[in-house]
PDB file of N, CA and C in Angstrom:
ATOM      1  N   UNK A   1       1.718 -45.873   1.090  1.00  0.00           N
ATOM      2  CA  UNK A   1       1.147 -44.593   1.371  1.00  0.00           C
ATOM      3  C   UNK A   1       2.260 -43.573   1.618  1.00  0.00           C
ATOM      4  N   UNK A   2       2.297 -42.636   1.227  1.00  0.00           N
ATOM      5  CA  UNK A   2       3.074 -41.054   1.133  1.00  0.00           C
ATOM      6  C   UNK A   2       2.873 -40.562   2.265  1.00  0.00           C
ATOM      7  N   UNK A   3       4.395 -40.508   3.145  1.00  0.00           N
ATOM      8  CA  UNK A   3       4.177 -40.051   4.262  1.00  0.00           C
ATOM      9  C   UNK A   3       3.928 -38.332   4.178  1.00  0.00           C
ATOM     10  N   UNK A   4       2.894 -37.660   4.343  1.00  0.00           N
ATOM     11  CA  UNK A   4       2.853 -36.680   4.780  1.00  0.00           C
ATOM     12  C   UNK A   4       3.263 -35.107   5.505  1.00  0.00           C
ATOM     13  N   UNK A   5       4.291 -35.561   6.708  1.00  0.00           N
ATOM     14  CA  UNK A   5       5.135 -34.849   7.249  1.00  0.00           C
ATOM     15  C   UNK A   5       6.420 -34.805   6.686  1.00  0.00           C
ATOM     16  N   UNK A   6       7.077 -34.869   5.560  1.00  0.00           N
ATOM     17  CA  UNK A   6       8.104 -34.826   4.962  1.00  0.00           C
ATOM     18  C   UNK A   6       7.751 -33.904   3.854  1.00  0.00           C
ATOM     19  N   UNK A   7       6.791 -33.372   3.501  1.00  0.00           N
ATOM     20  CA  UNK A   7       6.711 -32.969   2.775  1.00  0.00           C
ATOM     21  C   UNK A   7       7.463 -31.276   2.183  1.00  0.00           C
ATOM     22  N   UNK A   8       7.776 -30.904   0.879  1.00  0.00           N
ATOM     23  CA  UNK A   8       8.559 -29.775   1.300  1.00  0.00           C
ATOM     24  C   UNK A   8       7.882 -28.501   0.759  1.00  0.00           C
ATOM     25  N   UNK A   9       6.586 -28.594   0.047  1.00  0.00           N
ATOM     26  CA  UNK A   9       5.637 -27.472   0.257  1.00  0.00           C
ATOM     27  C   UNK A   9       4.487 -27.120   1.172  1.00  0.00           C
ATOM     28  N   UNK A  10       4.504 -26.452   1.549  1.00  0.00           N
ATOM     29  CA  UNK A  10       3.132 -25.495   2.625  1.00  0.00           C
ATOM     30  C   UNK A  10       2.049 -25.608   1.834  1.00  0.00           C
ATOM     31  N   UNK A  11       1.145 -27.146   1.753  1.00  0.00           N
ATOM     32  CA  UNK A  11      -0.354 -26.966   0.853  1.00  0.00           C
ATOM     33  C   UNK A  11      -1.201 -26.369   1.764  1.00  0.00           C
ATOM     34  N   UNK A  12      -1.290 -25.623   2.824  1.00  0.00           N
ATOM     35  CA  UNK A  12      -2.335 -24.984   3.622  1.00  0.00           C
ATOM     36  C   UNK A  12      -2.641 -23.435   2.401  1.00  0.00           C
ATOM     37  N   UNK A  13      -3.941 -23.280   2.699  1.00  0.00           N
ATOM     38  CA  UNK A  13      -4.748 -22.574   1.560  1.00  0.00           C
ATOM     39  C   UNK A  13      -4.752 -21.698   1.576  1.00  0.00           C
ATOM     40  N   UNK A  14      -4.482 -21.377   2.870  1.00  0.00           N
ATOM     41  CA  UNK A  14      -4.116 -19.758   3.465  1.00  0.00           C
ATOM     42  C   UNK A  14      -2.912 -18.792   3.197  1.00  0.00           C
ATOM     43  N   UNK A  15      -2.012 -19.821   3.010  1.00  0.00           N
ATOM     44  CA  UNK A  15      -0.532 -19.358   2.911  1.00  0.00           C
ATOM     45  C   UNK A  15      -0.240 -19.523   1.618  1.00  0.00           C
ATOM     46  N   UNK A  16      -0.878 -20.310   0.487  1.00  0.00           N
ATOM     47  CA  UNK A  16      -0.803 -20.781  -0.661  1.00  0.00           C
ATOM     48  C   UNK A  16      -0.359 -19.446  -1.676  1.00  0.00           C
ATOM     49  N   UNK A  17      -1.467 -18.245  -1.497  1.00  0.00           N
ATOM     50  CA  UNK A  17      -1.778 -17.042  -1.970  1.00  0.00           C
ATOM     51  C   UNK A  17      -0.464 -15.920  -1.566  1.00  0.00           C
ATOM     52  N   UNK A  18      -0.191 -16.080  -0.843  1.00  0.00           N
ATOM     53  CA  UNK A  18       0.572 -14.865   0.071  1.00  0.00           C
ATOM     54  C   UNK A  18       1.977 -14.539  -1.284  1.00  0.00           C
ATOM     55  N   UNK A  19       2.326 -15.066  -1.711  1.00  0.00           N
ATOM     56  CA  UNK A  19       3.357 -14.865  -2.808  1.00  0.00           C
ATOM     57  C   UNK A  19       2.948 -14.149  -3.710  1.00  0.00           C
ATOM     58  N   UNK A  20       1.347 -14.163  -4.177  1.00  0.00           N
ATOM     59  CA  UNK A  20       0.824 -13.116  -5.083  1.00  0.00           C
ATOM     60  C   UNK A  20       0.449 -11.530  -4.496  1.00  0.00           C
ATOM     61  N   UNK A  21       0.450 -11.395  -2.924  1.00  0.00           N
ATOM     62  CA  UNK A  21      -0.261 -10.115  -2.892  1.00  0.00           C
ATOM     63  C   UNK A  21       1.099  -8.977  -3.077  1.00  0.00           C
ATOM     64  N   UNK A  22       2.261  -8.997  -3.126  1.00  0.00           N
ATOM     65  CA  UNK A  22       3.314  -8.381  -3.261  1.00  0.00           C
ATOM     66  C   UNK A  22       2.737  -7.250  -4.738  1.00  0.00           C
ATOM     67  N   UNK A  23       2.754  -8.619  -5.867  1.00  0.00           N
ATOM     68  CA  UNK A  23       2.450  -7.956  -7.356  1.00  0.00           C
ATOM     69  C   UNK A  23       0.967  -7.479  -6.842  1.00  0.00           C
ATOM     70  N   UNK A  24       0.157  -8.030  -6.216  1.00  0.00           N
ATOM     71  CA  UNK A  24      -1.220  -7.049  -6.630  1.00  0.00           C
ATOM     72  C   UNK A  24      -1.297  -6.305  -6.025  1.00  0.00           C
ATOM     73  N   UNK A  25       0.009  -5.726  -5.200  1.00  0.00           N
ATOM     74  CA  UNK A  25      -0.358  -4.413  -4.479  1.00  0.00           C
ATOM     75  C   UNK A  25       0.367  -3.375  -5.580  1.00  0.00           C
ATOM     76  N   UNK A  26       1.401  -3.725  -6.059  1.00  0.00           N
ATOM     77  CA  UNK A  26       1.840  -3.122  -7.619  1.00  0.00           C
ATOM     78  C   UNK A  26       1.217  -2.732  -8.493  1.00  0.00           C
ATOM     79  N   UNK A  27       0.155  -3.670  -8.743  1.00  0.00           N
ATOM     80  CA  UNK A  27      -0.695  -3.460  -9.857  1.00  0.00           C
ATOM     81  C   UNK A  27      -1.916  -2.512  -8.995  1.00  0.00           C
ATOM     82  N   UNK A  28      -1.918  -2.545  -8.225  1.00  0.00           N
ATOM     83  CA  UNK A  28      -3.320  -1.599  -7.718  1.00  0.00           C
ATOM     84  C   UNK A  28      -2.426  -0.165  -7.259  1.00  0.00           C
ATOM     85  N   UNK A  29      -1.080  -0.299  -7.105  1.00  0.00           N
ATOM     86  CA  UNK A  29      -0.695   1.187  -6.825  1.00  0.00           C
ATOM     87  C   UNK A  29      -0.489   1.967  -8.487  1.00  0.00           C
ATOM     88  N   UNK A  30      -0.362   0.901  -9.224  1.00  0.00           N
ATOM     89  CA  UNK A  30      -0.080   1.862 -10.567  1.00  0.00           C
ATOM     90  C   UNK A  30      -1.610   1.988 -11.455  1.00  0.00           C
ATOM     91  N   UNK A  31      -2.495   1.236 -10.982  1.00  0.00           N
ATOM     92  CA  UNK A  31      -3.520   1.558 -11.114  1.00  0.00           C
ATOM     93  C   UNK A  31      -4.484   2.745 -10.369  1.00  0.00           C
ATOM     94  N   UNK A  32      -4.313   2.996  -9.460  1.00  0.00           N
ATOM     95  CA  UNK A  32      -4.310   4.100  -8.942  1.00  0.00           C
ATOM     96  C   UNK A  32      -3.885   5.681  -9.236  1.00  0.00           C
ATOM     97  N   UNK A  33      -2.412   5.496  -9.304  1.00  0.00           N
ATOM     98  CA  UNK A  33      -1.924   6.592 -10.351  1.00  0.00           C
ATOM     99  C   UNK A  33      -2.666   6.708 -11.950  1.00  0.00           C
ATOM    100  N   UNK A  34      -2.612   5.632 -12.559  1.00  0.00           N
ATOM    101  CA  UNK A  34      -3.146   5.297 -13.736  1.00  0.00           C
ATOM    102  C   UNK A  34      -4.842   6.445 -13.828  1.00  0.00           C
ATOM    103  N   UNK A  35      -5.455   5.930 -13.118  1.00  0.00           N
ATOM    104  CA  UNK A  35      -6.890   6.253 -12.083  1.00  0.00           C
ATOM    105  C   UNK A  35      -6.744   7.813 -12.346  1.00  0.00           C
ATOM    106  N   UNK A  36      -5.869   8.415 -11.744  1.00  0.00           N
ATOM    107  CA  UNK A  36      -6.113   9.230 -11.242  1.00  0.00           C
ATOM    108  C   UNK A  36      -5.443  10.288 -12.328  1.00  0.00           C
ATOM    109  N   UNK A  37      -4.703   9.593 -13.167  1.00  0.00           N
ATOM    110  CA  UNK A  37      -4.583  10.619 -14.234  1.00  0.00           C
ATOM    111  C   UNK A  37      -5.510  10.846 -15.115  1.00  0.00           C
ATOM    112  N   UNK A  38      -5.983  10.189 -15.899  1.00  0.00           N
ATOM    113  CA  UNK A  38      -6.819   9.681 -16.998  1.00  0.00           C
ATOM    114  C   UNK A  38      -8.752  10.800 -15.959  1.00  0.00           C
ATOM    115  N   UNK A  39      -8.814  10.317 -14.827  1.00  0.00           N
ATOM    116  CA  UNK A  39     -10.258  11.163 -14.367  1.00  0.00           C
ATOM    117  C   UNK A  39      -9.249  12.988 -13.847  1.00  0.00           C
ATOM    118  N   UNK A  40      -8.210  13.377 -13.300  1.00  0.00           N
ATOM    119  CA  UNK A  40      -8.056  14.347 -12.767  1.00  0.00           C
ATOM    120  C   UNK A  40      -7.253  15.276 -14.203  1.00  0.00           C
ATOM    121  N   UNK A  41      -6.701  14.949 -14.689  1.00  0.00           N
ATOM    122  CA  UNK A  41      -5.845  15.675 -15.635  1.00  0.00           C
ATOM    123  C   UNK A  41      -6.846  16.382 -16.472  1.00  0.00           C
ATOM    124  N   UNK A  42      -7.397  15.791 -17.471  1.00  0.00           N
ATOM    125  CA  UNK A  42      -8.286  16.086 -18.217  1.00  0.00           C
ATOM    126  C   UNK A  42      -8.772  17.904 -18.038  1.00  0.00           C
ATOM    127  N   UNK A  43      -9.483  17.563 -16.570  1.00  0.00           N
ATOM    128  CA  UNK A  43      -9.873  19.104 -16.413  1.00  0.00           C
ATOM    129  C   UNK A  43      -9.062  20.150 -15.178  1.00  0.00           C
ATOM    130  N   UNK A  44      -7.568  19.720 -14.844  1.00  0.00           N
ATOM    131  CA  UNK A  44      -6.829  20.222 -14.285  1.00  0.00           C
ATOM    132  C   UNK A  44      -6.616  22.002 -14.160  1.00  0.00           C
ATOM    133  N   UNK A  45      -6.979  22.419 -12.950  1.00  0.00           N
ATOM    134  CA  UNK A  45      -7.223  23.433 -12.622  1.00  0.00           C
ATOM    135  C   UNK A  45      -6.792  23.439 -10.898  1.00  0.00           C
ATOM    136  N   UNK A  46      -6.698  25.105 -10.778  1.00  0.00           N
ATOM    137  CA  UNK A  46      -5.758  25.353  -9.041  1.00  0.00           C
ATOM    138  C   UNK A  46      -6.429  24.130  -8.302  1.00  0.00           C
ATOM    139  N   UNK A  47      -7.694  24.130  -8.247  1.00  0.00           N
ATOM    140  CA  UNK A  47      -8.535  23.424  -7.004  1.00  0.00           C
ATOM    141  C   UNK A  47      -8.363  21.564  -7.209  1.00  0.00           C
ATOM    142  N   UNK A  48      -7.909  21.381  -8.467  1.00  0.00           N
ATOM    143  CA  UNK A  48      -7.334  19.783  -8.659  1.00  0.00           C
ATOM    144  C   UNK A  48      -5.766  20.168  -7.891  1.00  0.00           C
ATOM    145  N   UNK A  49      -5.268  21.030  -7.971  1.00  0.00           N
ATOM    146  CA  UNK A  49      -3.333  20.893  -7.666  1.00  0.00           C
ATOM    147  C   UNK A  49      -3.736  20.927  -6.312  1.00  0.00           C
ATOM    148  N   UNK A  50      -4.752  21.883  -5.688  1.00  0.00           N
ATOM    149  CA  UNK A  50      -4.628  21.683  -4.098  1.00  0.00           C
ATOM    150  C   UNK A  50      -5.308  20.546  -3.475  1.00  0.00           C
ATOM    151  N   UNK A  51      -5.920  19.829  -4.314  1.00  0.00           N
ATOM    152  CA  UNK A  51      -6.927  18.502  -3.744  1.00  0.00           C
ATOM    153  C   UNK A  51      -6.231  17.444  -4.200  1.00  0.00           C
ATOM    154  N   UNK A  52      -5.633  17.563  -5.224  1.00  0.00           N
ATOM    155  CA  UNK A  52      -4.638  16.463  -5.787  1.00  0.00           C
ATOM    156  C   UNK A  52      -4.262  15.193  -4.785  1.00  0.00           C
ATOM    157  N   UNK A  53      -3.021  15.801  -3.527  1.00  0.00           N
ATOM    158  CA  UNK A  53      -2.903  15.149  -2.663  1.00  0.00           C
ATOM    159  C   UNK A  53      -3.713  14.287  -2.019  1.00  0.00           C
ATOM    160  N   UNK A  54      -5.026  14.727  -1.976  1.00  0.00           N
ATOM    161  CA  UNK A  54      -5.763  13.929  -1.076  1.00  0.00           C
ATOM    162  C   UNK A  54      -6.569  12.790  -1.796  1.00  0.00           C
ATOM    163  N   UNK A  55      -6.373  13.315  -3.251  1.00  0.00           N
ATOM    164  CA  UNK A  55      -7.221  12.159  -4.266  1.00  0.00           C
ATOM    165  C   UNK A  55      -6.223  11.025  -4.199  1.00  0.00           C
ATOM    166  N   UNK A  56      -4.877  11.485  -4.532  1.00  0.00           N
ATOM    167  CA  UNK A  56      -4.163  10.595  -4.788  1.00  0.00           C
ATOM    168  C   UNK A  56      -3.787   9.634  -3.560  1.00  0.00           C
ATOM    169  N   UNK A  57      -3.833  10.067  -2.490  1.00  0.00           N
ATOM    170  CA  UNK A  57      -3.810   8.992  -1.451  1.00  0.00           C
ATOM    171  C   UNK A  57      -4.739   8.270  -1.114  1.00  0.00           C
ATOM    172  N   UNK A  58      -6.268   8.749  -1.413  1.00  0.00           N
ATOM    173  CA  UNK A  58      -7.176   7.561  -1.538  1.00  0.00           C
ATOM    174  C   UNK A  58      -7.238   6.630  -2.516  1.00  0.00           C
ATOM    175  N   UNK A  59      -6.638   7.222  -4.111  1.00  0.00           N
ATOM    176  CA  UNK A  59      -6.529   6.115  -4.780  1.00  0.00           C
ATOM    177  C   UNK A  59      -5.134   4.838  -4.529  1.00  0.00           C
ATOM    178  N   UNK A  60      -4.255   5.208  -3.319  1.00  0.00           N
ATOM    179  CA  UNK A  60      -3.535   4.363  -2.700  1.00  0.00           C
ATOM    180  C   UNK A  60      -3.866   3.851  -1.700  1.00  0.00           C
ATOM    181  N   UNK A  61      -4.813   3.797  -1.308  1.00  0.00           N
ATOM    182  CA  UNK A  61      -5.426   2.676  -0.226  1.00  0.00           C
ATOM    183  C   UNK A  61      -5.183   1.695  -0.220  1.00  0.00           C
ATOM    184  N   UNK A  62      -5.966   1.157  -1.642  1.00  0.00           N
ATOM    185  CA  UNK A  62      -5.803  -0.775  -1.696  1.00  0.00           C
ATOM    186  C   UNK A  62      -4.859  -1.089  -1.587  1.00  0.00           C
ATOM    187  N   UNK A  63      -3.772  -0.160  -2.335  1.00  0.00           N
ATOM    188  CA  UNK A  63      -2.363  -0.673  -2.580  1.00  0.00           C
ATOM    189  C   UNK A  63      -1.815  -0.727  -1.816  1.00  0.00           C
ATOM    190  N   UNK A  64      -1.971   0.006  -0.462  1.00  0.00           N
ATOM    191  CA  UNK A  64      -1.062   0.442   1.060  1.00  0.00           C
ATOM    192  C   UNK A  64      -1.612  -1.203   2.058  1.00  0.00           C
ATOM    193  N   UNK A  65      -2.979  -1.344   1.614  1.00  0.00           N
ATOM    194  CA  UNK A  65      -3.416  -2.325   2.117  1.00  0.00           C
ATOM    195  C   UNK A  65      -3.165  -3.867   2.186  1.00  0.00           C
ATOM    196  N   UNK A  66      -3.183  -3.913   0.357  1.00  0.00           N
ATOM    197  CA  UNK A  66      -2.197  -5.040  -0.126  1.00  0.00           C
ATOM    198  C   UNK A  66      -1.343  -5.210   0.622  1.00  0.00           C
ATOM    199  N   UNK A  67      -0.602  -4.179   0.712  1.00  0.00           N
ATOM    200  CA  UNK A  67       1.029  -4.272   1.091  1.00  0.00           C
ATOM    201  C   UNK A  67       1.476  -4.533   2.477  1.00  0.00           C
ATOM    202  N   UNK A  68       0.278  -4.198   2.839  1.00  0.00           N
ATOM    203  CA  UNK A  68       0.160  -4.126   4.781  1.00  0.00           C
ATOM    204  C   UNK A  68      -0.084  -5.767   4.865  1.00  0.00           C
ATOM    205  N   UNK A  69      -1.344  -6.739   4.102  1.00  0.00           N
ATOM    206  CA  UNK A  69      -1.570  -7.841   4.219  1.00  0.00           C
ATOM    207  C   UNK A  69      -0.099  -8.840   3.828  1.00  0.00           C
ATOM    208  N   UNK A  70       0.132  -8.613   2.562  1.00  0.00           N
ATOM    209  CA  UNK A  70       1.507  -9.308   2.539  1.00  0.00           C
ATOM    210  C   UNK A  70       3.031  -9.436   3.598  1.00  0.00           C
ATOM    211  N   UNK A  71       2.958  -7.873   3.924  1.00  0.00           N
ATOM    212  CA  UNK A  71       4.154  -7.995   5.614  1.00  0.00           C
ATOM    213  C   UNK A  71       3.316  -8.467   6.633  1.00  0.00           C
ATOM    214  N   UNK A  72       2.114  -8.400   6.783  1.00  0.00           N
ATOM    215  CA  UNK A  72       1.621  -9.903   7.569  1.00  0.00           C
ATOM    216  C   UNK A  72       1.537 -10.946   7.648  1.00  0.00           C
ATOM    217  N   UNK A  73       1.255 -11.517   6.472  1.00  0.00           N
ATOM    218  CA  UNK A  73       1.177 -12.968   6.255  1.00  0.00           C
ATOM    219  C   UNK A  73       2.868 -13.051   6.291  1.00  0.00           C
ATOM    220  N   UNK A  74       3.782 -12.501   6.122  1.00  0.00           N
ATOM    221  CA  UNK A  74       5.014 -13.171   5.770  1.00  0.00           C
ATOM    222  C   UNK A  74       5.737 -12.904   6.604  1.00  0.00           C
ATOM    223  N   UNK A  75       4.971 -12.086   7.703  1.00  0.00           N
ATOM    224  CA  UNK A  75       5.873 -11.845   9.053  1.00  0.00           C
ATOM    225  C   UNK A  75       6.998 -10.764   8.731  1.00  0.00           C
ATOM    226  N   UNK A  76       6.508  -9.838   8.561  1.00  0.00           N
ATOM    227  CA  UNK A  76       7.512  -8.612   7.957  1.00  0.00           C
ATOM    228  C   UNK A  76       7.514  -7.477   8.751  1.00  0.00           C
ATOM    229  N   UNK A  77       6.555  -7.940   9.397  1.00  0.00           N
ATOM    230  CA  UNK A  77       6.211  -6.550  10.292  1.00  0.00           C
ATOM    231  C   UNK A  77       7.339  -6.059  11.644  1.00  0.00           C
ATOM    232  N   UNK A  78       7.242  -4.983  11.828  1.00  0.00           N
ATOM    233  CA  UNK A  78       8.443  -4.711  12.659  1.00  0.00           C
ATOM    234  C   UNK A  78       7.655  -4.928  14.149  1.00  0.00           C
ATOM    235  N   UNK A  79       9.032  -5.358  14.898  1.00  0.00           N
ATOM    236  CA  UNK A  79       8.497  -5.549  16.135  1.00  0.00           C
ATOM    237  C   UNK A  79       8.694  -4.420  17.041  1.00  0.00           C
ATOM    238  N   UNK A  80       8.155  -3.361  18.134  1.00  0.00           N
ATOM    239  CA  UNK A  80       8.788  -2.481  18.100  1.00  0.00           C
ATOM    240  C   UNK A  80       9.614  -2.993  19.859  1.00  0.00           C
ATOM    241  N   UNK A  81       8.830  -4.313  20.310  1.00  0.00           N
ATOM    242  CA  UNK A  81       9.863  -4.694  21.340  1.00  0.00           C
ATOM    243  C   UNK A  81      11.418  -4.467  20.866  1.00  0.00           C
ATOM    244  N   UNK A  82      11.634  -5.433  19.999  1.00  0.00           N
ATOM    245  CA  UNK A  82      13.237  -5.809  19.713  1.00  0.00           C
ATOM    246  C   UNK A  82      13.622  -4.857  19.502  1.00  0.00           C
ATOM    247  N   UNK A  83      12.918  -3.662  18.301  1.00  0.00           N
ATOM    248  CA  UNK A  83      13.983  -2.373  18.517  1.00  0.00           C
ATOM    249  C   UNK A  83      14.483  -1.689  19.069  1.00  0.00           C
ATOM    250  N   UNK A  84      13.438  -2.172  20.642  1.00  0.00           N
ATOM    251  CA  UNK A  84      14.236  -0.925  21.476  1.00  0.00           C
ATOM    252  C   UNK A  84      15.125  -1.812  22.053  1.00  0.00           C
ATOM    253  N   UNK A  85      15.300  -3.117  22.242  1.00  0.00           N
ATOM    254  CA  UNK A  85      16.103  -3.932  22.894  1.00  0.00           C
ATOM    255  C   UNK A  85      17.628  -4.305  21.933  1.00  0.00           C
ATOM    256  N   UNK A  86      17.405  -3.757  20.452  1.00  0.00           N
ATOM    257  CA  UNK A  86      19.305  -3.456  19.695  1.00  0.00           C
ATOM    258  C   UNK A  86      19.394  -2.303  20.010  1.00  0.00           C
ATOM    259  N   UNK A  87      18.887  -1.571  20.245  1.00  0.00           N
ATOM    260  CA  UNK A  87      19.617   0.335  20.253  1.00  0.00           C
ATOM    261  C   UNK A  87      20.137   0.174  21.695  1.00  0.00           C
ATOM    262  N   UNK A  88      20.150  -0.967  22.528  1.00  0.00           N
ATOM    263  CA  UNK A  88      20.881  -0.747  23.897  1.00  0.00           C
ATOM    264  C   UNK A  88      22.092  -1.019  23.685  1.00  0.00           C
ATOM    265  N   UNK A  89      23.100  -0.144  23.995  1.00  0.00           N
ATOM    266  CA  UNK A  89      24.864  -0.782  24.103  1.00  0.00           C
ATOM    267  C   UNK A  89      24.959  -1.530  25.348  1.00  0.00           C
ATOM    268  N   UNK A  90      25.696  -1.767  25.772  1.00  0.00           N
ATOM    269  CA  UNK A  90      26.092  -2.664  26.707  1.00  0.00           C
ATOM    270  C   UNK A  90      27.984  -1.934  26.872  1.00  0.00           C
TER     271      UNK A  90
END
């Protein structure tokens, strides 16, 4: 029998995925832009240039989201304890 605890991949199901959300936050931010050219350009006028901004950051949601889930799962996230504990000199 195959001992178990030696093993040198992470088969837990949870963590399995986490290597893909990097690219699908890529693919949903250029889909987004993509999005937002193809429906806003077309009939581009003052009131698209001043709303623009706000379309275009909702069509970056998923992608901000993606991106937020992946520095979680992979522990990316900043801590803001430790930062204040290197900016001390001594």
């Amino acid at each position: 029998m195959p001992d178990n605890n030696n093993t040198k991949f992470d088969l837990n199901p949870k963590c399995s995925l986490v290597h893909l959300l990097l690219p699908a936050a890529l693919i949903a931010s250029v889909a987004g832009v993509a999005a937002f050219i193809i429906l806003i350009i077309p009939d581009f006028n003052i009131y698209w240039l001043i709303v623009s901004p706000i379309i275009i950051a909702f069509y970056q949601a998923p992608a901000v989201y993606i991106y937020w889930l992946w520095k979680k799962k992979t522990g990316r996230l900043l801590k803001t304890n430790s930062s204040c504990e290197d900016k001390k000199v001594n």
